[in-house]
N, C-alpha and C. Protein backbone atom coordinates (compact mmCIF):
# COMPACT_ATOMS: atom_id res chain seq x y z
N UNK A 1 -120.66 55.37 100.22
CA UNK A 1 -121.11 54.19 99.52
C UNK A 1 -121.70 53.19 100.52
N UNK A 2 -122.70 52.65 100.26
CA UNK A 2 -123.49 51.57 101.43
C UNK A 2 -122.93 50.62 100.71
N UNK A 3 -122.67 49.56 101.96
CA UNK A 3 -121.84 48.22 102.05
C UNK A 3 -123.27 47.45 102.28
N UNK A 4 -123.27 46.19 101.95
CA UNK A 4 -124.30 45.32 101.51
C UNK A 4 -123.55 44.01 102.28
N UNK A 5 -124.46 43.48 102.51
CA UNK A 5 -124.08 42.00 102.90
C UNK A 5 -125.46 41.18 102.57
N UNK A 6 -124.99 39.32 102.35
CA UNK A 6 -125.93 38.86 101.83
C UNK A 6 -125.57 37.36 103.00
N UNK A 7 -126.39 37.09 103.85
CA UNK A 7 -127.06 35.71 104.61
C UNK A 7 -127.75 34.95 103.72
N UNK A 8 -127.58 33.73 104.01
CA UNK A 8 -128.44 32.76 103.66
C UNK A 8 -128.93 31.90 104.63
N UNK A 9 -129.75 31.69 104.64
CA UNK A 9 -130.37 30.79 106.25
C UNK A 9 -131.18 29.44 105.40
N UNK A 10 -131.32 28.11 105.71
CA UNK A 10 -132.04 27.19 105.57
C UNK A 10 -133.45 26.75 106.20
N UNK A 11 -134.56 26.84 105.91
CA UNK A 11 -135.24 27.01 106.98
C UNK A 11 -135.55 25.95 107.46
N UNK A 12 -134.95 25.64 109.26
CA UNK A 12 -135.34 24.53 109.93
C UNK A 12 -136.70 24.20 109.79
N UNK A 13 -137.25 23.09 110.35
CA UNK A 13 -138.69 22.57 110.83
C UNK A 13 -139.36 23.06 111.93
N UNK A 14 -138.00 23.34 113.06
CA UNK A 14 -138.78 24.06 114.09
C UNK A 14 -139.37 25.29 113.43
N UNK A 15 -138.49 26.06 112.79
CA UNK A 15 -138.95 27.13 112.67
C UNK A 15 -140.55 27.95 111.66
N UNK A 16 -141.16 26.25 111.47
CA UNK A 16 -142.47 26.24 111.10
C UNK A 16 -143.21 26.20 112.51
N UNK A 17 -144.83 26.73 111.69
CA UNK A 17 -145.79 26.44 112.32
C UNK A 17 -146.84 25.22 112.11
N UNK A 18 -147.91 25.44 112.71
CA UNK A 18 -148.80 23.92 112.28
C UNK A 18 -149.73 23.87 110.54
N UNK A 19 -149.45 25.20 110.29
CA UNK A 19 -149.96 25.58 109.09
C UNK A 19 -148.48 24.82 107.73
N UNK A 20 -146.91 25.01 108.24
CA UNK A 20 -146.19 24.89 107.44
C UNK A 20 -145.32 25.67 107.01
N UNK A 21 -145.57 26.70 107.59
CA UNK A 21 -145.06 28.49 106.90
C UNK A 21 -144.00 28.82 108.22
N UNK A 22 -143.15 29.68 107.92
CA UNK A 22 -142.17 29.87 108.92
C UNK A 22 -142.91 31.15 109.65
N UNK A 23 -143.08 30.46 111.21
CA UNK A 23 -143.52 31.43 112.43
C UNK A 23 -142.83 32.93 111.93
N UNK A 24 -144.04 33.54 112.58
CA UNK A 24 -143.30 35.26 111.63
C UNK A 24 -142.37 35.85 113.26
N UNK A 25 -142.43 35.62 114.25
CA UNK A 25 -141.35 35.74 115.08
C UNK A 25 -139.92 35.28 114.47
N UNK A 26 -139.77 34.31 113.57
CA UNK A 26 -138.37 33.75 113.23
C UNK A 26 -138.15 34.84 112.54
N UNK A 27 -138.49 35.59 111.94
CA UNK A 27 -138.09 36.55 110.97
C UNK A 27 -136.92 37.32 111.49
N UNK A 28 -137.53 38.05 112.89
CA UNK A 28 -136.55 38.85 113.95
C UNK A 28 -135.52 37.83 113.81
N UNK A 29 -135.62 36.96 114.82
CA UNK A 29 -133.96 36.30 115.16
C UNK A 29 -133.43 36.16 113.25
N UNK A 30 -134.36 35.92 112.54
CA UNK A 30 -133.17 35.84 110.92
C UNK A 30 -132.62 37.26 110.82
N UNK A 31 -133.10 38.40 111.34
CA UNK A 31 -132.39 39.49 111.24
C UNK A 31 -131.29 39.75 112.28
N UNK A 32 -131.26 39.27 113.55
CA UNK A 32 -130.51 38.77 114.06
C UNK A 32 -128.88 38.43 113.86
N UNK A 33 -129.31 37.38 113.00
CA UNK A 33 -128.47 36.40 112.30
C UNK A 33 -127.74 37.34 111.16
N UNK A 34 -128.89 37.76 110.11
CA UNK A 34 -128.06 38.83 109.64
C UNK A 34 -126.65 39.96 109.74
N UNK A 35 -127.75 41.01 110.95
CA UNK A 35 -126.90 41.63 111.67
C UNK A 35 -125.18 41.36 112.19
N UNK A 36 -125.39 39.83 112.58
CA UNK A 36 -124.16 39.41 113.00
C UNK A 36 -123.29 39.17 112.11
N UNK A 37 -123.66 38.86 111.19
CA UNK A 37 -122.83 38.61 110.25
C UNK A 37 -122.50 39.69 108.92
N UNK A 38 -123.13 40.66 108.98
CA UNK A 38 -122.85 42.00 108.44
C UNK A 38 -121.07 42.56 109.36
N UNK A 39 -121.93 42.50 110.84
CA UNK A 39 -120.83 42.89 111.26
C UNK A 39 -119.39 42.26 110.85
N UNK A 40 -119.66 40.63 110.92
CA UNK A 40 -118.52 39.83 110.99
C UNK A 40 -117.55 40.08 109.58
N UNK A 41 -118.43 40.25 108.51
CA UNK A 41 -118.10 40.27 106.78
C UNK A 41 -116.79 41.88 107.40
N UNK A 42 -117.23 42.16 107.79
CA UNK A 42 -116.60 43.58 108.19
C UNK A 42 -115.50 44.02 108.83
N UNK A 43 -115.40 43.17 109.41
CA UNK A 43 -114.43 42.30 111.13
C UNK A 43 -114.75 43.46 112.11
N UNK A 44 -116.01 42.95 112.64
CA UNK A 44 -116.47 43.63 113.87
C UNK A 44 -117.08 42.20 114.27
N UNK A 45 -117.42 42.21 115.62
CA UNK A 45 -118.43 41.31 116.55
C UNK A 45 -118.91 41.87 117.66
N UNK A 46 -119.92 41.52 117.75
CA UNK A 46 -120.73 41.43 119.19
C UNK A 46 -119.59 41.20 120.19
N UNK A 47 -118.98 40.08 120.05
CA UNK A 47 -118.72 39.92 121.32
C UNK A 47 -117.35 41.14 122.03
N UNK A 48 -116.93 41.30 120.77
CA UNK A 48 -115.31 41.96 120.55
C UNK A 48 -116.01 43.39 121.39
N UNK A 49 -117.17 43.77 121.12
CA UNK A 49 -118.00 45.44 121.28
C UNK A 49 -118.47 44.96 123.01
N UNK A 50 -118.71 43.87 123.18
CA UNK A 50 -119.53 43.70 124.48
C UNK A 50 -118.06 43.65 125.84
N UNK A 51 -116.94 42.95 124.88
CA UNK A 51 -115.85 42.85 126.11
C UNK A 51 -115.19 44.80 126.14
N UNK A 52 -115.50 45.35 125.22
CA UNK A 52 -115.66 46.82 125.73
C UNK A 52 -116.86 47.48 126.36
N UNK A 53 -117.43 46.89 126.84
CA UNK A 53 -118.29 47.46 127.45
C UNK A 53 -119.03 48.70 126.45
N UNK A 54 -119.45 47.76 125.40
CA UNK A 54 -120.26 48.72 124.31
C UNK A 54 -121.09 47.45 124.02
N UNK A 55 -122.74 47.85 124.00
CA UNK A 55 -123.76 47.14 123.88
C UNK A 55 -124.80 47.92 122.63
N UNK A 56 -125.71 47.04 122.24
CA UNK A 56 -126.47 47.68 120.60
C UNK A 56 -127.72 46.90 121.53
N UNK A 57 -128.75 48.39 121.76
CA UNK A 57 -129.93 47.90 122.36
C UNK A 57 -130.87 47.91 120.98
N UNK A 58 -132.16 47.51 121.32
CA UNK A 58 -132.38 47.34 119.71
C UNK A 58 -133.62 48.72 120.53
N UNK A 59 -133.97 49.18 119.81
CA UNK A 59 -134.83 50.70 119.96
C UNK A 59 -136.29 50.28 118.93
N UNK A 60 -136.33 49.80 118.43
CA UNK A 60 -137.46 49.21 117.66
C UNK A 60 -137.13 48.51 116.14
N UNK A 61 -138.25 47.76 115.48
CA UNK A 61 -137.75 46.77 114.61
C UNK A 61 -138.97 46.66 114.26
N UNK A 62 -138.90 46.38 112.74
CA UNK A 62 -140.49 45.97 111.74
C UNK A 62 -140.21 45.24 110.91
N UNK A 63 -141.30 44.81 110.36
CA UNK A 63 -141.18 43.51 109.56
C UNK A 63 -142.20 43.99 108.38
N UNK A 64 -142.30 43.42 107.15
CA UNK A 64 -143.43 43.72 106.82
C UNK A 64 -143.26 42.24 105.50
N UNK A 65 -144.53 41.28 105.54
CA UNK A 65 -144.63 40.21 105.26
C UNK A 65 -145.00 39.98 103.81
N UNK A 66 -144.04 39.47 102.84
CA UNK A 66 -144.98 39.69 101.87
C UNK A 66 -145.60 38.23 101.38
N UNK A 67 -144.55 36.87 101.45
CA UNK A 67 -145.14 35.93 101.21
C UNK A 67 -144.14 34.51 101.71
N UNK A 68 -144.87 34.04 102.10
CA UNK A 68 -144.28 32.78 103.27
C UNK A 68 -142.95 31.57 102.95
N UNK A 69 -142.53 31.48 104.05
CA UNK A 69 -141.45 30.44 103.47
C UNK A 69 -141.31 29.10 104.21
N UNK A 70 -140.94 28.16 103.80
CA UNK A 70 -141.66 27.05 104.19
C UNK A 70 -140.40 26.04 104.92
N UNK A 71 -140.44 25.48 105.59
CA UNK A 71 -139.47 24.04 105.63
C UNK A 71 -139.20 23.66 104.24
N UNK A 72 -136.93 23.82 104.66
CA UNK A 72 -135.88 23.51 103.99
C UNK A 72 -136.14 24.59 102.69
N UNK A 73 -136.65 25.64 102.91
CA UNK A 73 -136.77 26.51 101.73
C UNK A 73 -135.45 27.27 102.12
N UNK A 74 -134.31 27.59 100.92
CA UNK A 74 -133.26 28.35 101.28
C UNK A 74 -133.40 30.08 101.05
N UNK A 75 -133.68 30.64 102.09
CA UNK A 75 -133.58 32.36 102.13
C UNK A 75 -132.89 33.13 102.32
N UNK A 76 -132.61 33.91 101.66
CA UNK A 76 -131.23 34.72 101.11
C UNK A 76 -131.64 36.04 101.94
N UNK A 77 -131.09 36.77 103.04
CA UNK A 77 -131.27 38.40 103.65
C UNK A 77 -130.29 38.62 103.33
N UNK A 78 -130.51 40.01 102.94
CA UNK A 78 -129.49 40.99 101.88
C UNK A 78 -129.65 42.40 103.15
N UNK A 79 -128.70 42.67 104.05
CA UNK A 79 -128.45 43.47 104.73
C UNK A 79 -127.97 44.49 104.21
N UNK A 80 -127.82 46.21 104.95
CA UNK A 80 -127.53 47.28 105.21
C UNK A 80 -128.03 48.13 106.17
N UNK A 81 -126.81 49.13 106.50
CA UNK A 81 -127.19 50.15 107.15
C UNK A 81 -127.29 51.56 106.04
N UNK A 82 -128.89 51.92 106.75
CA UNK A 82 -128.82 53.07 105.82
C UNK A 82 -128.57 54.60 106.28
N UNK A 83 -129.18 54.39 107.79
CA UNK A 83 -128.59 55.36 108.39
C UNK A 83 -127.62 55.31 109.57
N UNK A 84 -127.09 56.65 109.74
CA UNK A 84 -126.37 56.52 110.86
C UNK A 84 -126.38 57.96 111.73
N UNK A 85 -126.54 57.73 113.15
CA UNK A 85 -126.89 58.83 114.25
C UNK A 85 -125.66 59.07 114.68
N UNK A 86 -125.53 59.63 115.83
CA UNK A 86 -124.54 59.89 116.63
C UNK A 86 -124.25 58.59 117.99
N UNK A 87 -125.69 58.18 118.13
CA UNK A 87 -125.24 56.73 119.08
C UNK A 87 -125.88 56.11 118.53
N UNK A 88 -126.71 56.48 117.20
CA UNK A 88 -127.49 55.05 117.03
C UNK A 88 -127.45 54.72 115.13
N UNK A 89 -127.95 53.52 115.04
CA UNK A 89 -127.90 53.19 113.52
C UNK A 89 -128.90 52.17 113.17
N UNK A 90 -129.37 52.47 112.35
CA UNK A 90 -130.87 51.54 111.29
C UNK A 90 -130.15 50.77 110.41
N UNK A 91 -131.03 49.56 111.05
CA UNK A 91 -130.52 48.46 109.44
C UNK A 91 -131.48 47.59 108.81
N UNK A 92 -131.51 47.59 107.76
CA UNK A 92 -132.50 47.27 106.75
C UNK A 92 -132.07 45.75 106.47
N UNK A 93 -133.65 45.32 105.82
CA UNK A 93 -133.35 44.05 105.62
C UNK A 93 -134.56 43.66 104.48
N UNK A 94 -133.92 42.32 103.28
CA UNK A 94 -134.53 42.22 102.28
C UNK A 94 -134.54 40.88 102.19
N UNK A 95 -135.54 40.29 102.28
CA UNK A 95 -135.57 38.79 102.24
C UNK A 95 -135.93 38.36 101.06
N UNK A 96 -135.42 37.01 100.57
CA UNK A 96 -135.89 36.61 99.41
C UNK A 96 -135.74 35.35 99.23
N UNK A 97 -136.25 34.52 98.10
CA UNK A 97 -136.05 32.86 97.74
C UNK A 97 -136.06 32.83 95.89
N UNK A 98 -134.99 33.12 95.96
CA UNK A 98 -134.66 33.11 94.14
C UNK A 98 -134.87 34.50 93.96
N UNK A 99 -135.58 35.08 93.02
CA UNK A 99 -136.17 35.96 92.93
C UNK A 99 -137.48 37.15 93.36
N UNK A 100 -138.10 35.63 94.20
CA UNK A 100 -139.23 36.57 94.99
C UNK A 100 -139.06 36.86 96.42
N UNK A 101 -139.55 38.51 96.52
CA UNK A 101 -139.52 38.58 97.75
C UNK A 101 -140.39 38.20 99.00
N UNK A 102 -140.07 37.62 100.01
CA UNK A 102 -140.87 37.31 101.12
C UNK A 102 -140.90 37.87 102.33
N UNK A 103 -140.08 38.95 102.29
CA UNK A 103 -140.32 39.74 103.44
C UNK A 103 -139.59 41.15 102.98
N UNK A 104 -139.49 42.33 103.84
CA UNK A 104 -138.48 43.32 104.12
C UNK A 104 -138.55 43.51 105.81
N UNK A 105 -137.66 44.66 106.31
CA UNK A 105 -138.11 45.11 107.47
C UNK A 105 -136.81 46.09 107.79
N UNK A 106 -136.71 46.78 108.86
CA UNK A 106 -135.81 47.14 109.75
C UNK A 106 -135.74 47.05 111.12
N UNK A 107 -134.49 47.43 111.58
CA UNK A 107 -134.22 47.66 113.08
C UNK A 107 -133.31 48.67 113.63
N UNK A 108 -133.74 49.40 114.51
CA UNK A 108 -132.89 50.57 115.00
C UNK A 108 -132.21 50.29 116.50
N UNK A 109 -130.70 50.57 115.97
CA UNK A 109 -130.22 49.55 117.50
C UNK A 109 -129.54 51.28 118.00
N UNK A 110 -129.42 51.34 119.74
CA UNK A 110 -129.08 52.43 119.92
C UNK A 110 -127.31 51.83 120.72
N UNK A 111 -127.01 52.31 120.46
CA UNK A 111 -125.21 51.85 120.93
C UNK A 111 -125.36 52.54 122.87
N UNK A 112 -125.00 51.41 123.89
CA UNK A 112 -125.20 51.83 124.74
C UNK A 112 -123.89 51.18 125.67
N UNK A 113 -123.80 51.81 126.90
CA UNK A 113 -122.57 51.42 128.26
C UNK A 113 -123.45 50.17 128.66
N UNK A 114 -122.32 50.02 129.97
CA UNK A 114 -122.92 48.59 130.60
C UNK A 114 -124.29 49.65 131.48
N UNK A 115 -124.31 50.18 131.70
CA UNK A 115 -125.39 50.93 132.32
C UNK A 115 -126.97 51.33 131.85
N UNK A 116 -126.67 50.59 130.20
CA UNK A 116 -127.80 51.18 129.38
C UNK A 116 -127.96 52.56 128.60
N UNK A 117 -127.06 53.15 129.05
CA UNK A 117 -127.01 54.81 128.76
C UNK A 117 -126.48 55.11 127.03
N UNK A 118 -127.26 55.44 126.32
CA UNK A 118 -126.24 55.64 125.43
C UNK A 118 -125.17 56.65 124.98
N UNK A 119 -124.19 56.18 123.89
CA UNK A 119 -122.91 57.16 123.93
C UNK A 119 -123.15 56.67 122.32
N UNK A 120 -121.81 57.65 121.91
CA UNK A 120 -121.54 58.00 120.61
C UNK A 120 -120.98 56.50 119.83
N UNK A 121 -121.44 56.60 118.87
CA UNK A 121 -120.90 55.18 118.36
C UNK A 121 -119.14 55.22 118.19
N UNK A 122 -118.45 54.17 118.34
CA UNK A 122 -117.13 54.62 118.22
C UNK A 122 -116.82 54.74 116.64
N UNK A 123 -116.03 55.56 116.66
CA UNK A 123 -115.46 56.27 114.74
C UNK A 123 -114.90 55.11 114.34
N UNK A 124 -113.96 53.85 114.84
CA UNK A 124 -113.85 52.93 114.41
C UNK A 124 -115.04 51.94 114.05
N UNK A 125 -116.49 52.15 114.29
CA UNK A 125 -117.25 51.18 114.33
C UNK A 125 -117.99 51.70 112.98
N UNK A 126 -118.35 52.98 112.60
CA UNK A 126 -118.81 53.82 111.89
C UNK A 126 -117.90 53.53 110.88
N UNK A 127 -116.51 53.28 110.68
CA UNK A 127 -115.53 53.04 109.71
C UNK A 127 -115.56 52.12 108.85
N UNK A 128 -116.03 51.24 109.78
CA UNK A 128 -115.95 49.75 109.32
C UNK A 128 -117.21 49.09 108.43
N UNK A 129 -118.64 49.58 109.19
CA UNK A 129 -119.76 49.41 109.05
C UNK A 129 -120.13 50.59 107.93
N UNK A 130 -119.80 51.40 107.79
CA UNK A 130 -120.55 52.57 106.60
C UNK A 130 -120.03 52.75 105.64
């Protein structure tokens, strides 16, 4: 069964451009933001994985734009993982403001040592998260 999680982000001012529309770089760090808090809904963290010397490199990430969001507009990302590897895992992402959508995308993070190398995701992490 896929586990779902739902963010809501406010959108700062910085995070406009001179046009008004939120810079499409913010998108990443809102998935970001996501991510972290998928984990957290879960009781996992970054930091809890990093003081084991287990790191999530990101292996690539897309976006795909469908319509803009503006200063103090409230946007709702609706997270999951859909797949899962042996060191690595994809997570999807669905942006929205009420009912319409304004973005999707993913990101593929590869689970790695302090060395960069990757290893098997731990069965507790896979437990928690899938």
């Amino acid at each position: 069964m896929t586990k779902f999680h739902k963010t809501r982000i406010r959108v700062r001012y910085q995070e406009t451009d001179k046009m008004g529309v939120v810079y499409y770089a913010n998108y990443l760090v809102w998935f970001e933001v996501a991510r972290t808090e998928y984990f957290k809904s879960f009781g996992l963290s970054y930091r809890d994985l990093e003081d084991k010397e287990i790191y999530l490199m990101v292996a690539s990430v897309m976006c795909q734009y469908k319509s803009p969001a503006r200063y103090d507009d409230l946007v709702s990302i609706r997270s999951w993982i859909p797949e899962v590897k042996n060191s690595s895992l994809k997570f999807a992402y669905e942006l929205s403001m009420g009912n319409k959508a304004i973005a999707t995308g993913e990101s593929v993070h590869v689970f790695t040592n302090k060395a960069g190398r990757p290893i098997r995701i731990p069965e507790e992490v896979t437990k928690r998260l899938t």
